[in-house]
N, C-alpha and C. Protein backbone atom coordinates (compact mmCIF):
# COMPACT_ATOMS: atom_id res chain seq x y z
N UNK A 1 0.82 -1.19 0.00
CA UNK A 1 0.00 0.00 0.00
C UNK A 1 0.86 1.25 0.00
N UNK A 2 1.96 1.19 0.13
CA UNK A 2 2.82 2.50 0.37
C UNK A 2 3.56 2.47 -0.86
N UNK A 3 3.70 1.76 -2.13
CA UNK A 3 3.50 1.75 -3.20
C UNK A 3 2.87 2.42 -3.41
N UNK A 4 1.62 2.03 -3.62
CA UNK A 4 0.22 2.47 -4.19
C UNK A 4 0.13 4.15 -3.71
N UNK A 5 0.19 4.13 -2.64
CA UNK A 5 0.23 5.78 -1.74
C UNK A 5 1.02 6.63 -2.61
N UNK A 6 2.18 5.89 -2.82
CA UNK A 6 3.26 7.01 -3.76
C UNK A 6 3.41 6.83 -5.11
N UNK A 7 2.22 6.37 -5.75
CA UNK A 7 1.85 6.46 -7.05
C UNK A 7 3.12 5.73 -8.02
N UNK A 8 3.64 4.43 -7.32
CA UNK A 8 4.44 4.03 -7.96
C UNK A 8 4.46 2.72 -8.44
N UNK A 9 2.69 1.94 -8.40
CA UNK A 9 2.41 0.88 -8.90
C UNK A 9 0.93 1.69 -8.66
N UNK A 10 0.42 0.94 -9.86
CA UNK A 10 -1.03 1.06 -10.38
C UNK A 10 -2.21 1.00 -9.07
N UNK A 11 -3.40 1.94 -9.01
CA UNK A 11 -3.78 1.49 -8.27
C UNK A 11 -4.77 0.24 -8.02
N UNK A 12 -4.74 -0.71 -9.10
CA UNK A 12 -5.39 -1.67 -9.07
C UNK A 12 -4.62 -3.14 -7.94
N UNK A 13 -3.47 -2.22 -7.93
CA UNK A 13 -2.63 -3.21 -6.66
C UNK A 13 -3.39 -2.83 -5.66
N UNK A 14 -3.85 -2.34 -5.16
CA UNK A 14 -4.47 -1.78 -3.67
C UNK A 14 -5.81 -2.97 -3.40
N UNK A 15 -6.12 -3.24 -4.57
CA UNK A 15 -7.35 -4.15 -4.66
C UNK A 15 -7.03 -5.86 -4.22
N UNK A 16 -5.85 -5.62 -4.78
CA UNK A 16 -5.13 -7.12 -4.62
C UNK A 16 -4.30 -7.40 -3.02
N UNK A 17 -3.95 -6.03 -2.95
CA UNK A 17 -3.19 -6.24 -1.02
C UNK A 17 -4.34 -6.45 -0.19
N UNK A 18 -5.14 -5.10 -0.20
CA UNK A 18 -6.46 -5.55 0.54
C UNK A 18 -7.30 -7.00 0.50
N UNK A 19 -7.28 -7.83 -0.66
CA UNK A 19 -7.52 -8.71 -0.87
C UNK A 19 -6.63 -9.68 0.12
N UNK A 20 -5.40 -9.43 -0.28
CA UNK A 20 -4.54 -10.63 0.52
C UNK A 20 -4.70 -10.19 1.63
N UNK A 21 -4.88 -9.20 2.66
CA UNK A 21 -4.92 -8.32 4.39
C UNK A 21 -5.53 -9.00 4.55
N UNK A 22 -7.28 -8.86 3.59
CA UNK A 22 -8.08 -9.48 4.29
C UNK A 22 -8.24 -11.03 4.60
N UNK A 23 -7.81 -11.53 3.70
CA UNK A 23 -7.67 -13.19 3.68
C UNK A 23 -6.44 -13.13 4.90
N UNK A 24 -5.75 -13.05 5.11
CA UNK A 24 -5.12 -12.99 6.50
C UNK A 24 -6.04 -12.77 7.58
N UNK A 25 -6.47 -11.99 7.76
CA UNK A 25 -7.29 -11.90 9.25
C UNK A 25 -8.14 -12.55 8.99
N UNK A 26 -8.66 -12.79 8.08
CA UNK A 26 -10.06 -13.84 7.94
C UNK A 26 -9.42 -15.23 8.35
N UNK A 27 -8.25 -15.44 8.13
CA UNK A 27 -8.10 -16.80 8.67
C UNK A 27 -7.35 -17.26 9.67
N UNK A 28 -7.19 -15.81 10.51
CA UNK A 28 -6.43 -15.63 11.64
C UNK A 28 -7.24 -15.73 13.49
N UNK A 29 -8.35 -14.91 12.51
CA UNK A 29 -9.78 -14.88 13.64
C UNK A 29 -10.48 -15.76 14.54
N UNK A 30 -10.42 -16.72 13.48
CA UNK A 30 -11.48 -17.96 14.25
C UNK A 30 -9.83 -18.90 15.49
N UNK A 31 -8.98 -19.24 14.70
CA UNK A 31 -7.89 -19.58 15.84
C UNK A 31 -7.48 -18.33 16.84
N UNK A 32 -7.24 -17.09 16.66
CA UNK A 32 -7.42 -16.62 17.77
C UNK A 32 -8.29 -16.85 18.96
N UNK A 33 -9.59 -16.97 18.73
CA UNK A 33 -10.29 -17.04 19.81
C UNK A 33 -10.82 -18.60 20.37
N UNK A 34 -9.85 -19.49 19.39
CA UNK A 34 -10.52 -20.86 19.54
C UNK A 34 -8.70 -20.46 20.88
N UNK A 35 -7.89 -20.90 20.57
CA UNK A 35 -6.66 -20.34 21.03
C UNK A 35 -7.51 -19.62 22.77
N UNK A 36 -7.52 -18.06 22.45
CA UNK A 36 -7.74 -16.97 23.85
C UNK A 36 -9.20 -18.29 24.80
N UNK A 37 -9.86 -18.98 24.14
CA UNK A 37 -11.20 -19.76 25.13
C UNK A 37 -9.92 -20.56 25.19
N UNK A 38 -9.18 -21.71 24.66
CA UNK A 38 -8.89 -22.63 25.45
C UNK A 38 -7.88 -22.21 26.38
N UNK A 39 -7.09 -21.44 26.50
CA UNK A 39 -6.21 -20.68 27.50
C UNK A 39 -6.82 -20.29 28.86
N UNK A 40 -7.71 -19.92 28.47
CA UNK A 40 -8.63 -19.22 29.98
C UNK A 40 -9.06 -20.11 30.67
N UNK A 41 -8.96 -19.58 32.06
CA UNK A 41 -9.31 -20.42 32.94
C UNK A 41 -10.40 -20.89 32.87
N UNK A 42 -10.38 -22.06 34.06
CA UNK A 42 -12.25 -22.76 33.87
C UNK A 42 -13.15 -21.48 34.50
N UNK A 43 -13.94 -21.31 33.46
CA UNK A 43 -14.94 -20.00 34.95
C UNK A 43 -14.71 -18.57 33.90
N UNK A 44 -13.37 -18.29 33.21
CA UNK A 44 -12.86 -17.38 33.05
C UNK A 44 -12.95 -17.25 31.50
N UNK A 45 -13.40 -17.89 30.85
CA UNK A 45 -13.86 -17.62 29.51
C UNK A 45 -14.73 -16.25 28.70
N UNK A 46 -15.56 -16.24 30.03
CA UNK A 46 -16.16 -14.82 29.61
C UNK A 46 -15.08 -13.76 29.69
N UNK A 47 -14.27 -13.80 30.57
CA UNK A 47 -13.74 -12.89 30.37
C UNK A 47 -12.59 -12.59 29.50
N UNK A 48 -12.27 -13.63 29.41
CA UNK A 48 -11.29 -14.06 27.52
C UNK A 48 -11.92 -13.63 26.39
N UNK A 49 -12.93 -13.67 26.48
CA UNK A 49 -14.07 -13.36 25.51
C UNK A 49 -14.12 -12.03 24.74
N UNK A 50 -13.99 -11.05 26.45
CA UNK A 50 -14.31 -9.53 26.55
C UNK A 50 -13.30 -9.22 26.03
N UNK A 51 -11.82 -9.24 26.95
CA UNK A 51 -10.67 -9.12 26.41
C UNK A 51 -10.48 -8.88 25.33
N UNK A 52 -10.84 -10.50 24.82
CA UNK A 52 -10.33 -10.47 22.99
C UNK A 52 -11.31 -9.51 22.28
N UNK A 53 -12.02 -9.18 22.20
CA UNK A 53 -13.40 -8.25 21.75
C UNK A 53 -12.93 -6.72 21.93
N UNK A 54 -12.51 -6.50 23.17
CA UNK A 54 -12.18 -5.19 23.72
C UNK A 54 -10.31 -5.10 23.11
N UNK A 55 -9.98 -6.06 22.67
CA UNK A 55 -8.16 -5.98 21.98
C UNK A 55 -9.16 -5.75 20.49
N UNK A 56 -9.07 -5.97 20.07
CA UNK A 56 -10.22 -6.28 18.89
C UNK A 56 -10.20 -4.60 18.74
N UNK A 57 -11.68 -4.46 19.07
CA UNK A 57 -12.00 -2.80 18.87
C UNK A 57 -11.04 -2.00 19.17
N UNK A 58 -10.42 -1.87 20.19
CA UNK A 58 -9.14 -1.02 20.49
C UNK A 58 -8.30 -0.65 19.33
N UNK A 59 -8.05 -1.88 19.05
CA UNK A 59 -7.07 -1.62 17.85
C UNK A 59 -7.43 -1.04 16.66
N UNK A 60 -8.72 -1.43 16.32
CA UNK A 60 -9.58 -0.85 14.77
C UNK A 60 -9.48 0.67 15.06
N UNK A 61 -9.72 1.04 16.36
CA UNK A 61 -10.22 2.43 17.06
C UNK A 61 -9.04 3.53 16.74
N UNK A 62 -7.92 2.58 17.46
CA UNK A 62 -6.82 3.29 17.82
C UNK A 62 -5.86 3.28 15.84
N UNK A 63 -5.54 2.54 15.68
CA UNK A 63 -5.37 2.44 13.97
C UNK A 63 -5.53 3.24 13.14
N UNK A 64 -7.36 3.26 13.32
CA UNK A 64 -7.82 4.26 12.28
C UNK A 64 -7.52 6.05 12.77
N UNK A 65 -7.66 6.01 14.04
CA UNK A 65 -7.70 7.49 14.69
C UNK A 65 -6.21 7.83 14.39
N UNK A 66 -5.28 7.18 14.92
CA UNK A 66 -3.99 7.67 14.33
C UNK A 66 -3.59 8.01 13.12
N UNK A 67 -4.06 6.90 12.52
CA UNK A 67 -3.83 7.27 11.04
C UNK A 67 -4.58 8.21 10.69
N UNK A 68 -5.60 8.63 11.00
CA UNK A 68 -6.99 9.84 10.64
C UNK A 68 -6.31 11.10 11.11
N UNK A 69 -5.15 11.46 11.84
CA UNK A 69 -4.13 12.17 12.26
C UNK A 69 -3.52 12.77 11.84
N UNK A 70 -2.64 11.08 11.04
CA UNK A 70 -1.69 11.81 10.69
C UNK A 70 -1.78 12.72 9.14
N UNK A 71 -2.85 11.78 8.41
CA UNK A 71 -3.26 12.01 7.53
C UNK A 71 -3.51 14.18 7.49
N UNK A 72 -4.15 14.23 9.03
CA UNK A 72 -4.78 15.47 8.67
C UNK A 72 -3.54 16.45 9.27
N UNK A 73 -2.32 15.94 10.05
CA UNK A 73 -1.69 16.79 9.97
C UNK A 73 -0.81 16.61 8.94
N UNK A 74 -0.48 15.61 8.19
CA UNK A 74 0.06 16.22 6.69
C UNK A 74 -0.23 17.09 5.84
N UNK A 75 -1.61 17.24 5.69
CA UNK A 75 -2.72 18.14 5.08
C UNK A 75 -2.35 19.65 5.71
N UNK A 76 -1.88 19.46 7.30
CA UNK A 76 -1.55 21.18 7.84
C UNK A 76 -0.04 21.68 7.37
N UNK A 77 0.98 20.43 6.97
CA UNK A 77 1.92 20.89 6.76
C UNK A 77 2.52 20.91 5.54
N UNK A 78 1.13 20.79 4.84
CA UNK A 78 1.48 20.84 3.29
C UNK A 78 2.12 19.43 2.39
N UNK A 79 1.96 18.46 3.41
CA UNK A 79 2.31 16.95 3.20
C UNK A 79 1.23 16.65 1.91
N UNK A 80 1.35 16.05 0.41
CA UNK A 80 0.62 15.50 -0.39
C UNK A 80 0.27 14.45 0.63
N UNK A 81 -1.37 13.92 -0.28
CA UNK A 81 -2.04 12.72 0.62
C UNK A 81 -1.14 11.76 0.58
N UNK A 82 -0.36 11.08 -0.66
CA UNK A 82 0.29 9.72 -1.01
C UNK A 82 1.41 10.04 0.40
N UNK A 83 2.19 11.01 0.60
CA UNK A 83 2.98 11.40 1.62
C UNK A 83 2.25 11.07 2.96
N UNK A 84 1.53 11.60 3.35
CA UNK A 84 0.69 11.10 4.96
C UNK A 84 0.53 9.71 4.97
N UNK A 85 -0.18 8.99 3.80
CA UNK A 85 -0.71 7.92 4.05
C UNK A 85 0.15 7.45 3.66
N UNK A 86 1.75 7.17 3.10
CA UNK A 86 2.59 6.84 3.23
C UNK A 86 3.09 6.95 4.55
N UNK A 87 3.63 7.68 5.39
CA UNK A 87 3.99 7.63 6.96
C UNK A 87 2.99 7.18 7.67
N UNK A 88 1.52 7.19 7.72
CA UNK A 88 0.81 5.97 8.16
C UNK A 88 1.18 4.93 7.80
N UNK A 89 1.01 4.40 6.70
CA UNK A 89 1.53 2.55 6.28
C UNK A 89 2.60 2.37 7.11
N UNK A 90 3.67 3.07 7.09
CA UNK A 90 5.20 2.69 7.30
C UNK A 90 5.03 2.96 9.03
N UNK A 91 3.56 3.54 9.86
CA UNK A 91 3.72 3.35 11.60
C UNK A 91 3.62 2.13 11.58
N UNK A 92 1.74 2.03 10.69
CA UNK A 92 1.46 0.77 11.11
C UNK A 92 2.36 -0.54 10.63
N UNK A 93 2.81 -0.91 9.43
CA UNK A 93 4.00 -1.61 9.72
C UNK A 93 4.63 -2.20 10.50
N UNK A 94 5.63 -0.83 11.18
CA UNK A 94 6.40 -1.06 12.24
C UNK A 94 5.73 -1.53 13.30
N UNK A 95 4.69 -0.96 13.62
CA UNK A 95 3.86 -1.78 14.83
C UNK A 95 3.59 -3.42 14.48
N UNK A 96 3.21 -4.04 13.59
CA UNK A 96 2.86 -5.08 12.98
C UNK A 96 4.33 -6.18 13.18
N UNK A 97 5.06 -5.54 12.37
CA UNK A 97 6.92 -6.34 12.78
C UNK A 97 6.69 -5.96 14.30
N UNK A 98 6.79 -4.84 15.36
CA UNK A 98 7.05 -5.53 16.96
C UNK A 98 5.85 -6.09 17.48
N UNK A 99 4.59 -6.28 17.17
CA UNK A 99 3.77 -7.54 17.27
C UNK A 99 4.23 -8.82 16.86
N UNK A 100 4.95 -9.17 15.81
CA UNK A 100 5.10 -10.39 15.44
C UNK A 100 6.39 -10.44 16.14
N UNK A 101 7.57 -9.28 16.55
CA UNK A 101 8.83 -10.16 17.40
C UNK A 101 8.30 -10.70 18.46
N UNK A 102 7.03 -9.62 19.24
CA UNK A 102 6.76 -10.26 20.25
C UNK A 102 5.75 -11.39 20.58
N UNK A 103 5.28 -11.60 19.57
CA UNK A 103 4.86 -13.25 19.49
C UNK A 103 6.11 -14.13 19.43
N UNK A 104 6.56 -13.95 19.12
CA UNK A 104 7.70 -14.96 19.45
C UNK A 104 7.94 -15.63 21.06
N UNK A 105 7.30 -14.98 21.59
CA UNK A 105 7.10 -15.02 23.24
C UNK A 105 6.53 -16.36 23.58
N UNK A 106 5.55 -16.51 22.50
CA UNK A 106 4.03 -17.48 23.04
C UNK A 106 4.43 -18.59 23.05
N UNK A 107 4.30 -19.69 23.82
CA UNK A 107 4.36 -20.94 23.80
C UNK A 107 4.49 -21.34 21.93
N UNK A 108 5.52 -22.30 21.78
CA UNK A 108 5.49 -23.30 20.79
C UNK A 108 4.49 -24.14 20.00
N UNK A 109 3.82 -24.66 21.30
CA UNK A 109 2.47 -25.31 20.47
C UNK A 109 1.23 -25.47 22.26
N UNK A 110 0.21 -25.34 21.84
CA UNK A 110 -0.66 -25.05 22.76
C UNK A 110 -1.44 -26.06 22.31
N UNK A 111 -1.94 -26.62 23.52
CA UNK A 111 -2.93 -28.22 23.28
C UNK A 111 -3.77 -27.61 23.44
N UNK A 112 -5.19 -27.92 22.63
CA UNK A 112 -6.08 -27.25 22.63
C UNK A 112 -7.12 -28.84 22.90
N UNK A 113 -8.30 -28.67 24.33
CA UNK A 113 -8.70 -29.71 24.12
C UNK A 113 -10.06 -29.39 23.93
N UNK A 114 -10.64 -30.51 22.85
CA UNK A 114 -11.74 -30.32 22.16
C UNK A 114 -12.90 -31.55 22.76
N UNK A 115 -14.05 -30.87 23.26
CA UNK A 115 -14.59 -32.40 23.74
C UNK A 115 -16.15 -32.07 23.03
């Protein structure tokens, strides 16, 4: 997308990343929360539940508002749009790489029991 932002591949690529984003979280979703229920304690599921729901929105919230930011203070400092929403892509990014170093954290393999 930060391609696409700086007008240096067509924007019919934007159709195709979003395509692949979304097929990522679409198939990221349902093991997350099969994953956050079997982790939680006995009793404590609801509140695994909330958690994951309340990490969930947070992030859509917080994402878009930042980026809705920075976007508009590029706009005050005379930043072209492809420019803002270029330094958006390249936060969120970076946030995305220290999410995934810090998965590296999580257990190896997690037994998940199914009855």
């Amino acid at each position: 997308m930060i391609a696409v932002a700086q007008s240096v591949v067509p924007a019919g690529v934007a159709v195709l990343a979003w395509a692949v984003a979304g097929l990522g979280m679409g198939i990221s979703y349902a093991p997350l929360s099969l994953v956050a229920l079997a982790e939680a304690a006995v009793g404590g599921e609801g509140t695994a539940s909330a958690s994951l729901q309340l990490c969930d929105t947070l992030g859509v919230a917080l994402g878009t508002g930042v980026s809705g930011a920075i976007v508009a203070a590029g706009a005050s400092i005379h930043w072209t749009h492809g420019t803002a929403l270029t330094v958006a892509f390249a936060i969120c990014a970076a946030i995305a790489v220290a999410a995934a170093v810090a998965a590296v954290r999580l257990p190896a393999s997690i037994k998940v029991k199914v009855e």
